[in-house]
N, C-alpha and C. Protein backbone atom coordinates (compact mmCIF):
# COMPACT_ATOMS: atom_id res chain seq x y z
N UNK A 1 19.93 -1.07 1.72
CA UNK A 1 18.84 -0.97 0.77
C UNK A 1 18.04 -2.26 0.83
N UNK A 2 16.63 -2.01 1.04
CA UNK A 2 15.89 -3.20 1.03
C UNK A 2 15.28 -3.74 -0.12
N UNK A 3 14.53 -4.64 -0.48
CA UNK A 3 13.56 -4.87 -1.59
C UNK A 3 12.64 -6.20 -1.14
N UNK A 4 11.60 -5.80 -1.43
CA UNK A 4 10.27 -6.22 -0.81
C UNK A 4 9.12 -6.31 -1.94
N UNK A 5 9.21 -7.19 -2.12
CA UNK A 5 7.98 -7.74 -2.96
C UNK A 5 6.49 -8.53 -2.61
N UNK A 6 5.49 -8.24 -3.02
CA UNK A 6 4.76 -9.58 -2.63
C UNK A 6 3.77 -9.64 -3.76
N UNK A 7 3.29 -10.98 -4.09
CA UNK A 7 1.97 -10.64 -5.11
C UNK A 7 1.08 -11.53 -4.83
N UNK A 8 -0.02 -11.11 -5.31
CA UNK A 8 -1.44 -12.57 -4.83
C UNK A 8 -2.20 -11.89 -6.20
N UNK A 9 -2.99 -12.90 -6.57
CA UNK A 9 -4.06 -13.48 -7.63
C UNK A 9 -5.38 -13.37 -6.30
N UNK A 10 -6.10 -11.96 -6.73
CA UNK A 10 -7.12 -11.71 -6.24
C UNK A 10 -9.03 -12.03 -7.41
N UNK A 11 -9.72 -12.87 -6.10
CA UNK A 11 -10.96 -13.44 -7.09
C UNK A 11 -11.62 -12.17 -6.77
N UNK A 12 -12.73 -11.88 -7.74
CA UNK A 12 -13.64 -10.59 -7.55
C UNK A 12 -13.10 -9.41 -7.42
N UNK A 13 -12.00 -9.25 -8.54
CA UNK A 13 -11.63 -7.58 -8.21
C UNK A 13 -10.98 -7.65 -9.74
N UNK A 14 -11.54 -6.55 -10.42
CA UNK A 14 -11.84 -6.14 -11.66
C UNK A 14 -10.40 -4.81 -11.55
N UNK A 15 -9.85 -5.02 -12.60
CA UNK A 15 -8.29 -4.43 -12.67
C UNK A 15 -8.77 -3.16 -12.82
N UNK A 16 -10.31 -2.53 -13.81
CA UNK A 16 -9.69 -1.20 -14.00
C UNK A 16 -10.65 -0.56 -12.40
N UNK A 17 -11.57 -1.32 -11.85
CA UNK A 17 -11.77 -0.76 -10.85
C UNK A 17 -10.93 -0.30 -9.66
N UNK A 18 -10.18 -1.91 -9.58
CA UNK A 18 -9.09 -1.69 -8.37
C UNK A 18 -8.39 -0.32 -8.68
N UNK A 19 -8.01 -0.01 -9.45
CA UNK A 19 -7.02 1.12 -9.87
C UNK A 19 -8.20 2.61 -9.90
N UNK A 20 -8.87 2.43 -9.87
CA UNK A 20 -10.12 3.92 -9.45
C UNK A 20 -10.38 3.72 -8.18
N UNK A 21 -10.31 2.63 -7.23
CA UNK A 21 -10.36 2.43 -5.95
C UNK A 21 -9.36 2.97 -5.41
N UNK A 22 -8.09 2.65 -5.94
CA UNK A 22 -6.81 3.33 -5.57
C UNK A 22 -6.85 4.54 -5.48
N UNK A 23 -7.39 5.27 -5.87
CA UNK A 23 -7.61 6.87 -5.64
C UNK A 23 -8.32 7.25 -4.76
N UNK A 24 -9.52 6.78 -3.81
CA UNK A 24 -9.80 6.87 -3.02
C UNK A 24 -9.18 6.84 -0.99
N UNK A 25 -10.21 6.83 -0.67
CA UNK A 25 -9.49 7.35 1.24
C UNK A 25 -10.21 5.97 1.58
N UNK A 26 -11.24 5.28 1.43
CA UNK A 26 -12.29 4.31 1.75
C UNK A 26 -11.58 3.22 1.62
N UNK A 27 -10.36 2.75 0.70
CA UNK A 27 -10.08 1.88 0.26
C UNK A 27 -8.75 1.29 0.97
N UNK A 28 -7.64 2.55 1.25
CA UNK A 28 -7.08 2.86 2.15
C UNK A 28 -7.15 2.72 3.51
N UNK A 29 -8.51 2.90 3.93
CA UNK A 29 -8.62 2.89 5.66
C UNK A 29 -9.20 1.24 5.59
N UNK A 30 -9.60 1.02 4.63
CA UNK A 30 -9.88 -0.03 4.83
C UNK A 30 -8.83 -1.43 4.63
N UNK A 31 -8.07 -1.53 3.97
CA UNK A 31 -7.05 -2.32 3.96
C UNK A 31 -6.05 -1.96 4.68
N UNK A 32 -5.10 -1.13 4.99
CA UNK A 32 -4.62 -0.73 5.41
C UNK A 32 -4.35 -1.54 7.27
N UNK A 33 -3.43 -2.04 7.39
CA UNK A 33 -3.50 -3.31 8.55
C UNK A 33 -3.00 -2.71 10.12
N UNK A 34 -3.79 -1.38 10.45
CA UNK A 34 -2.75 -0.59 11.26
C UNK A 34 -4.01 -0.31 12.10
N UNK A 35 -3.98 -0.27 13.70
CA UNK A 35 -4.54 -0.12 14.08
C UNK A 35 -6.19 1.41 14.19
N UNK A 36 -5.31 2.64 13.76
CA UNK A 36 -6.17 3.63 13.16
C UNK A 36 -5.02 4.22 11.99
N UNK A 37 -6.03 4.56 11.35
CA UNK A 37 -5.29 6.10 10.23
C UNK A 37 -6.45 6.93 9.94
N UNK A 38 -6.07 7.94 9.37
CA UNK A 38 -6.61 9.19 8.71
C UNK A 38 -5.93 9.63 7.62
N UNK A 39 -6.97 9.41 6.56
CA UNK A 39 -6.54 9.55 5.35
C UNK A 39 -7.31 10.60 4.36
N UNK A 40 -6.53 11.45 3.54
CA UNK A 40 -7.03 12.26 2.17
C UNK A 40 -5.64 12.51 1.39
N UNK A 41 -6.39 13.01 0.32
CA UNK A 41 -5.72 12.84 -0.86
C UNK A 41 -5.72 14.89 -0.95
N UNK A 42 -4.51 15.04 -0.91
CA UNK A 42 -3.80 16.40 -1.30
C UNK A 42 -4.19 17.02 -2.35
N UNK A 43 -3.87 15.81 -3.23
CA UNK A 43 -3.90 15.83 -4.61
C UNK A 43 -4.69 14.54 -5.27
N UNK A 44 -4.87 14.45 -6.80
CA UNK A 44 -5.09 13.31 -7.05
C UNK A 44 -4.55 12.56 -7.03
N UNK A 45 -3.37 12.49 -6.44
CA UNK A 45 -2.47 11.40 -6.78
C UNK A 45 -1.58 10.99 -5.67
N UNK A 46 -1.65 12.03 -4.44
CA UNK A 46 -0.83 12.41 -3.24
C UNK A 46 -1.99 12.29 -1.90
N UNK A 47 -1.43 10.79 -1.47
CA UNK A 47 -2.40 10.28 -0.70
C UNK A 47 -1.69 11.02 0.75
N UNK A 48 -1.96 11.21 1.50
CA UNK A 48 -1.52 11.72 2.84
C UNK A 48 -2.21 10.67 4.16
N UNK A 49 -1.70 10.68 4.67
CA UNK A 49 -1.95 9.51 6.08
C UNK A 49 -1.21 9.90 7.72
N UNK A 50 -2.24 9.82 8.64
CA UNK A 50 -1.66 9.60 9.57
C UNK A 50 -1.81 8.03 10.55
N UNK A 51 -1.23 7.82 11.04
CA UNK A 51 -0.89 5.88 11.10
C UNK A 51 -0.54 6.16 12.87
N UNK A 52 -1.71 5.43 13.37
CA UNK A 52 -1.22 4.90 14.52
C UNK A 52 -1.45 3.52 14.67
N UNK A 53 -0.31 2.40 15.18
CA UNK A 53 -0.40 1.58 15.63
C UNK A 53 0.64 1.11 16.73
N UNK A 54 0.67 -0.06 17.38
CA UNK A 54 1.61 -0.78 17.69
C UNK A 54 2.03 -2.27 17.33
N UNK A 55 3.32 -1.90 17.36
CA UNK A 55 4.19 -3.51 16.84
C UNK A 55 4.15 -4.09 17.80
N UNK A 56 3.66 -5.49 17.05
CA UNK A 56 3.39 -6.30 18.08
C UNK A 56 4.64 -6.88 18.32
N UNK A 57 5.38 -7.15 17.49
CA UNK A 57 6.76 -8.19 17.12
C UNK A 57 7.71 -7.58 18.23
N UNK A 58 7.82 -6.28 18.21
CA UNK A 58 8.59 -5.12 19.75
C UNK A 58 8.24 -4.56 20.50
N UNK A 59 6.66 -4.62 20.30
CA UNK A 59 5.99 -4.11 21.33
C UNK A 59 6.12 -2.74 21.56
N UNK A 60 6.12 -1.90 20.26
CA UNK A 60 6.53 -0.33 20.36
C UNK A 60 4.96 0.27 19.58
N UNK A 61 4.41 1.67 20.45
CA UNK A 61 3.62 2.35 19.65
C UNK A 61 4.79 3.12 18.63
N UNK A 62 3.41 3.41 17.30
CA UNK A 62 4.43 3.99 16.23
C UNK A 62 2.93 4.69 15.68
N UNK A 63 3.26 6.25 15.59
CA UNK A 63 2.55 6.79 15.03
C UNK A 63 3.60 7.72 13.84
N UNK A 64 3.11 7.33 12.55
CA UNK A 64 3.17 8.54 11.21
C UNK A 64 2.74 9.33 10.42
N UNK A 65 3.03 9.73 10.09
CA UNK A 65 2.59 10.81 9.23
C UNK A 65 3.35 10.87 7.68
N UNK A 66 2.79 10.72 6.93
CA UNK A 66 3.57 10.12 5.85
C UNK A 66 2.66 10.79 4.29
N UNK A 67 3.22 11.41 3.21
CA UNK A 67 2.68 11.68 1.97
C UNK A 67 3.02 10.47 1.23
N UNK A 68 2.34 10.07 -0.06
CA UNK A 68 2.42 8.70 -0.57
C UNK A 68 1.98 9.23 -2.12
N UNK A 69 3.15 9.49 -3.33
CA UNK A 69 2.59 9.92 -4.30
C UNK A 69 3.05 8.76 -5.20
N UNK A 70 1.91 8.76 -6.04
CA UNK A 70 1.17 7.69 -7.12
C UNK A 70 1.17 8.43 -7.99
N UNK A 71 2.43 7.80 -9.02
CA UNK A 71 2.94 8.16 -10.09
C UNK A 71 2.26 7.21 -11.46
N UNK A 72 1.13 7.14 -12.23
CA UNK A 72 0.16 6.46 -12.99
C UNK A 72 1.27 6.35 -14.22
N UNK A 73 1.93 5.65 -14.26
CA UNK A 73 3.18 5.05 -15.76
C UNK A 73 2.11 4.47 -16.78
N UNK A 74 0.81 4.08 -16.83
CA UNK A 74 0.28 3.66 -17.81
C UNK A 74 0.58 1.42 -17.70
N UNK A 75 -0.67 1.49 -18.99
CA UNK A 75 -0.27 -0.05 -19.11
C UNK A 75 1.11 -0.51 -19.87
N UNK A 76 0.88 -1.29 -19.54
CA UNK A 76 2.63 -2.34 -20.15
C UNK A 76 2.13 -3.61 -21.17
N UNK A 77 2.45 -3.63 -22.09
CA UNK A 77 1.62 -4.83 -22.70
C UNK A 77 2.38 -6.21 -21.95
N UNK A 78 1.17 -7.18 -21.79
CA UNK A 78 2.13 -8.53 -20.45
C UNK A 78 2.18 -8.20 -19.07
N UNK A 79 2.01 -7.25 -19.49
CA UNK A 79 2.57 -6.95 -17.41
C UNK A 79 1.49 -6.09 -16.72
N UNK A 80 0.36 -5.08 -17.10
CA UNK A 80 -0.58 -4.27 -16.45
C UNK A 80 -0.04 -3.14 -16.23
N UNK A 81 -0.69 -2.80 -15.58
CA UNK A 81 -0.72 -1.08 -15.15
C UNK A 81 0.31 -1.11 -14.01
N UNK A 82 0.87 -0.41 -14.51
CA UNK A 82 2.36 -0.04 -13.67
C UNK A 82 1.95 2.01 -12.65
N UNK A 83 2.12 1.53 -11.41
CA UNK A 83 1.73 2.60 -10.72
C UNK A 83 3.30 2.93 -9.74
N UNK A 84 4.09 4.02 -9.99
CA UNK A 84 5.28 4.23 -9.38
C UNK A 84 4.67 4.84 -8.00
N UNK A 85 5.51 4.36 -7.00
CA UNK A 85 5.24 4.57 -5.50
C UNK A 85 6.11 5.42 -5.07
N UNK A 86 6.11 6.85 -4.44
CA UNK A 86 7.14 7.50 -3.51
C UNK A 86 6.57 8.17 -1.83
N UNK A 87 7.16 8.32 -1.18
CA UNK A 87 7.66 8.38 -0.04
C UNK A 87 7.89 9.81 -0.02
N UNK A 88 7.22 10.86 0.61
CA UNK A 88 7.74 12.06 0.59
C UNK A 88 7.51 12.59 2.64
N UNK A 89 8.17 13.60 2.92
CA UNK A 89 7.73 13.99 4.39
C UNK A 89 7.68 13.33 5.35
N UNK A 90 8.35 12.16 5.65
CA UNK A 90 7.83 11.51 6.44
C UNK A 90 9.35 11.43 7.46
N UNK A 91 9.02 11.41 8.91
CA UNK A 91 10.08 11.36 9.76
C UNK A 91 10.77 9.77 9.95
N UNK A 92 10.11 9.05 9.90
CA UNK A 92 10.78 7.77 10.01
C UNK A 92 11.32 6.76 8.65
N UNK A 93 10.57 7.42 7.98
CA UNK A 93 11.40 6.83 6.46
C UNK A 93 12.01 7.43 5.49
N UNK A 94 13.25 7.68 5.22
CA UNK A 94 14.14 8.82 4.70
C UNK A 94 13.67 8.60 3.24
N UNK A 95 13.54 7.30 2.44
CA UNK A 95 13.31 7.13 1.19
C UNK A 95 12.84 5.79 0.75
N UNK A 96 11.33 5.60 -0.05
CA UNK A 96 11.07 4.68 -0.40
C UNK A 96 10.76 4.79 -1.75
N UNK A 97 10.87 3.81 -2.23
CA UNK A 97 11.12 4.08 -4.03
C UNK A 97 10.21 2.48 -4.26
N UNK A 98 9.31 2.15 -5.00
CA UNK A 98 8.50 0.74 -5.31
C UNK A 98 7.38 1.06 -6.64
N UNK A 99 6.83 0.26 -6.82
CA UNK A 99 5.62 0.31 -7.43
C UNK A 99 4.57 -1.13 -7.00
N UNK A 100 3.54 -0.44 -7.98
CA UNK A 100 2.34 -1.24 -7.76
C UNK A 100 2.30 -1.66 -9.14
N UNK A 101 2.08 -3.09 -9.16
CA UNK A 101 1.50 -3.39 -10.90
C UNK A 101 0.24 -4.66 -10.43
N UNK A 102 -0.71 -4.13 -11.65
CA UNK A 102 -2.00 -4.50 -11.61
C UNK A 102 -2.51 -5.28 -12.39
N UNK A 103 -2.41 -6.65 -12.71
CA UNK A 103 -2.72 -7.04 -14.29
C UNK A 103 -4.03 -7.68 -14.14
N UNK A 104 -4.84 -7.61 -15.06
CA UNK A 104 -6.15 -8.25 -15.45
C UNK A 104 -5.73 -9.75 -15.72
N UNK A 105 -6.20 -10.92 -15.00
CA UNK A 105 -6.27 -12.19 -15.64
C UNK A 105 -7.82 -12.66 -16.58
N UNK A 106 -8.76 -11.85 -16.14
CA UNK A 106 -9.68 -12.30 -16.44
C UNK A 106 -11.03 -10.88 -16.02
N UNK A 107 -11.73 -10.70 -16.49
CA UNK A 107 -12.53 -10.25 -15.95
C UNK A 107 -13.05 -9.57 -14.65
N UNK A 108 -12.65 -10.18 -13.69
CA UNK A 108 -13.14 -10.50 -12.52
C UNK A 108 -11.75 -10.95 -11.63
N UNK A 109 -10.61 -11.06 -12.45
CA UNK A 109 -9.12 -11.47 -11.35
C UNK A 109 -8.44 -10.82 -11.86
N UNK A 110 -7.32 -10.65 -10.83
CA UNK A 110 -6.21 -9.52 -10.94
C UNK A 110 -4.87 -10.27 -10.39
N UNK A 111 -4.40 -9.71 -11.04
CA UNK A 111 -3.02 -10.35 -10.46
C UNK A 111 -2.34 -8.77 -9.90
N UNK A 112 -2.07 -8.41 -8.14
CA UNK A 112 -1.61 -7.49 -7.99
C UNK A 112 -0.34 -7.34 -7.20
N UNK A 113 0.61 -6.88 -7.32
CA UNK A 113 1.74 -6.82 -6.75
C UNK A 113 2.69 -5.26 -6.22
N UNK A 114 3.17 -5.60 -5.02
CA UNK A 114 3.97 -4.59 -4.62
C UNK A 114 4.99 -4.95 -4.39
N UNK A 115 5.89 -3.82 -5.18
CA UNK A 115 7.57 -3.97 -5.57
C UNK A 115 8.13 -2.98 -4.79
N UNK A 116 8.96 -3.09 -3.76
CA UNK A 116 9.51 -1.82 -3.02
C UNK A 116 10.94 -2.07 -3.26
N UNK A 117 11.84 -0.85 -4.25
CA UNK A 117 12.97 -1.49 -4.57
C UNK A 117 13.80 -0.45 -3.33
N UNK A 118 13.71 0.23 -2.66
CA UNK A 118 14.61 1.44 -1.90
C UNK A 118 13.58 1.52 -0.67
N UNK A 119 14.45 1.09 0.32
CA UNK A 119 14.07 1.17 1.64
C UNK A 119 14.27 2.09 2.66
N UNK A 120 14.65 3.08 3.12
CA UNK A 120 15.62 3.76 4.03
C UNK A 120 15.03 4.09 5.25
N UNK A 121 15.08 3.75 6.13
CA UNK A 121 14.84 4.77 7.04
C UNK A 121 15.87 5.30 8.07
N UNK A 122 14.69 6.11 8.68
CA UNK A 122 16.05 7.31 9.92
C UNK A 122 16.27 6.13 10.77
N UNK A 123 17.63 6.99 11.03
CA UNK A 123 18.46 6.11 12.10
C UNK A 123 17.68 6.01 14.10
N UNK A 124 16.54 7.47 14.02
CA UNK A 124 16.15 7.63 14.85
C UNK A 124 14.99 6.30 14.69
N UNK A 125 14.16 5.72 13.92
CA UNK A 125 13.59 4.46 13.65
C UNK A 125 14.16 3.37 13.57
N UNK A 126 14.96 3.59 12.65
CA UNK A 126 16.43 1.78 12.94
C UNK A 126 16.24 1.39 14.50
N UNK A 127 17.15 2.97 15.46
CA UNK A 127 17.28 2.96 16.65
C UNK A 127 15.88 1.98 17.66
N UNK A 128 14.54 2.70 17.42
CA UNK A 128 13.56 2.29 18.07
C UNK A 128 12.89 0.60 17.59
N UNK A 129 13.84 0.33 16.59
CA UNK A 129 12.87 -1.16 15.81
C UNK A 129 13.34 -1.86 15.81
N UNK A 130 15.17 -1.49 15.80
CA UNK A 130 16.48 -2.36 15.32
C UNK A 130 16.28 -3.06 14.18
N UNK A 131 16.35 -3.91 14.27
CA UNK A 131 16.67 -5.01 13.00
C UNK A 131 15.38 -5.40 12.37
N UNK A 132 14.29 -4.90 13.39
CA UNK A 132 12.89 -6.12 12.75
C UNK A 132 12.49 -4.69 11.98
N UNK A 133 12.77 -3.36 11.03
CA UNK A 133 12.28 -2.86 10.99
C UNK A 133 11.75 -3.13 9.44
N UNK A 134 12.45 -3.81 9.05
CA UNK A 134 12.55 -4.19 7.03
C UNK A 134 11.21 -5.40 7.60
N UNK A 135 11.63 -5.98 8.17
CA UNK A 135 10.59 -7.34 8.45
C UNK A 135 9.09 -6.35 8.71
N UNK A 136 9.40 -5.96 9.45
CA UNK A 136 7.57 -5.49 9.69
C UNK A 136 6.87 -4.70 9.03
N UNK A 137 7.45 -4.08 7.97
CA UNK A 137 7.19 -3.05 6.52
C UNK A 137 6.59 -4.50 5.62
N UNK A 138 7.25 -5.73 5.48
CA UNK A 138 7.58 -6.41 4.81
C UNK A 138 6.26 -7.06 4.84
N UNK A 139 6.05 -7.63 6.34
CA UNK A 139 4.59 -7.93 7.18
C UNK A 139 3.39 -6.98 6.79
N UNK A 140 3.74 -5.69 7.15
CA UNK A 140 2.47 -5.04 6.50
C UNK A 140 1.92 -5.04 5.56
N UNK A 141 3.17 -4.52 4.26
CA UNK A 141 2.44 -4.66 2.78
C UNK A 141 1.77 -6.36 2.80
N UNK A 142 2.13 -7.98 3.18
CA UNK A 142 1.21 -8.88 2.94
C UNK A 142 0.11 -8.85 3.81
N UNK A 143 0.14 -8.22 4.78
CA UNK A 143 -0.92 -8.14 5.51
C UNK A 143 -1.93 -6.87 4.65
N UNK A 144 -2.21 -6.01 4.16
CA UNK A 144 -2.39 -5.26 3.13
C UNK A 144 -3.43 -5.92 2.23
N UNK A 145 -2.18 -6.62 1.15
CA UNK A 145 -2.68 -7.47 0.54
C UNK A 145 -3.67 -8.33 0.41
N UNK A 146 -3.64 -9.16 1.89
CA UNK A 146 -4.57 -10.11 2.07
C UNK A 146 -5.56 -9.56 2.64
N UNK A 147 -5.82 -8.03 3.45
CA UNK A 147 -6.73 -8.15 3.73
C UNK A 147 -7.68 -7.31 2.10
N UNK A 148 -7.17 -7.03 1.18
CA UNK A 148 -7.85 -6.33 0.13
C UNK A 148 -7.97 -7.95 -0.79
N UNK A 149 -7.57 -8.88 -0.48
CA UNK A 149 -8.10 -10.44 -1.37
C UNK A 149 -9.26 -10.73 -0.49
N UNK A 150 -9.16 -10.66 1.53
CA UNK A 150 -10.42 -11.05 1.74
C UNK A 150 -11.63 -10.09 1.74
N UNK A 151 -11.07 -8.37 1.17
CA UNK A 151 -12.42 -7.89 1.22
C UNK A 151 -13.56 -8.56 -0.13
N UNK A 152 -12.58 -8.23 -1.32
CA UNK A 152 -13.16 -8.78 -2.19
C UNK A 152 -13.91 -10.52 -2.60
N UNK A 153 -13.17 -11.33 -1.69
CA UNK A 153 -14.04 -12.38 -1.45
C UNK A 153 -15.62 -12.47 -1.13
N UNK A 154 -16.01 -11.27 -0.59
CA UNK A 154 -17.19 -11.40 -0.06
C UNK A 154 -18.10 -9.68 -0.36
N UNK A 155 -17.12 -9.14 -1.14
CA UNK A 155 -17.63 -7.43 -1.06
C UNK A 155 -17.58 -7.07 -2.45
N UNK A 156 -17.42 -6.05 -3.05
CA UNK A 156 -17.46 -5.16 -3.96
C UNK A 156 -16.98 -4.02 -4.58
N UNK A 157 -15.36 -4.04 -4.83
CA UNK A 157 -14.78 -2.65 -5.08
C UNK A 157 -15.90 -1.64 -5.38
N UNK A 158 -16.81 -1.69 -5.65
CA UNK A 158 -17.80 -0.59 -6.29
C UNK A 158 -18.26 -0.12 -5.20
N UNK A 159 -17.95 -0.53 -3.44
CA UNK A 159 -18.72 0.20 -2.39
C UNK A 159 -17.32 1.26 -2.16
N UNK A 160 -16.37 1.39 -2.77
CA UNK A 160 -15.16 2.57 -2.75
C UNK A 160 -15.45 3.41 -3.71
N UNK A 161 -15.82 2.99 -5.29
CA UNK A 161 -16.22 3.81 -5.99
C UNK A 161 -17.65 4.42 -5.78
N UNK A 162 -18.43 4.52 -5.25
CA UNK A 162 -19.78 4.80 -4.88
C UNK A 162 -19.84 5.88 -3.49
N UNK A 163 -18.42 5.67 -2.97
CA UNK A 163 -18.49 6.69 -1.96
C UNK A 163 -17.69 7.51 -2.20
N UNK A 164 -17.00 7.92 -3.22
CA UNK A 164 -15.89 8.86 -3.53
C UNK A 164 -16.80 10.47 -3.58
């Protein structure tokens, strides 16, 4: 069982937007640190993706296919908006269990974080990744991260809400 955390204090990104951005496909393809995907939403809440890239760290192509449902728990007083993360359909990851929490510092900053408490994957993926496979999940979500701190450095969650 893994657990994987990361958080960053993002400038120019407004908490209740980020979280209406989150519902979008625009926001997704765009952070998202993988060489292509294709993304829609099933549902409102059931993001669907297909993911091609390659690891650079093993030098393996890896293409998925993966459902991603966003379970909205509401605010927390102290802590923000708590968003439960699951893992459904997917061949290389048997079970992922995390959340997202979102807190307003200010206006205009967010404090956002991803908590992945249940890691699993198939043994047919262990097999192809070995050991670096927790590490490069681990790599992605901060790579993720940072690239949704440097969109907002210079951009506008409102060009995700404007194209929905």
């Amino acid at each position: 069982m893994t657990k994987i955390s990361k958080v960053l204090e993002i400038e120019n990104c407004n908490k209740d937007d980020l979280i209406k951005a989150i519902y979008t496909t625009s926001l997704w393809e765009k952070i998202t640190p993988v060489q292509k995907i294709e993304v829609e939403f099933l549902a409102p809440n059931v993001l669907r993706s297909k993911i091609y890239d390659q690891i650079k760290v093993v030098n393996v192509p890896i293409e998925m296919e993966t459902e991603m449902v966003l379970s909205d728990k509401g605010e927390e007083p102290e802590k923000g908006r708590l968003i439960e993360l699951n893992i459904r359909n997917n061949d290389q990851v048997q079970k992922l269990e995390g959340r997202l929490r979102i807190k307003a510092l200010s206006s205009t900053k967010s404090k956002v974080g991803i908590f992945i408490d249940t890691l699993i994957f198939t043994n047919d993926f262990l097999k192809l990744l070995g050991g670096t496979a927790d590490m490069i999940f681990q790599l992605k979500i901060t790579d993720m991260l940072r690239k949704l701190q440097i969109f907002c450095k210079t951009r506008s969650l409102n060009e995700f809400l404007h194209n929905t």
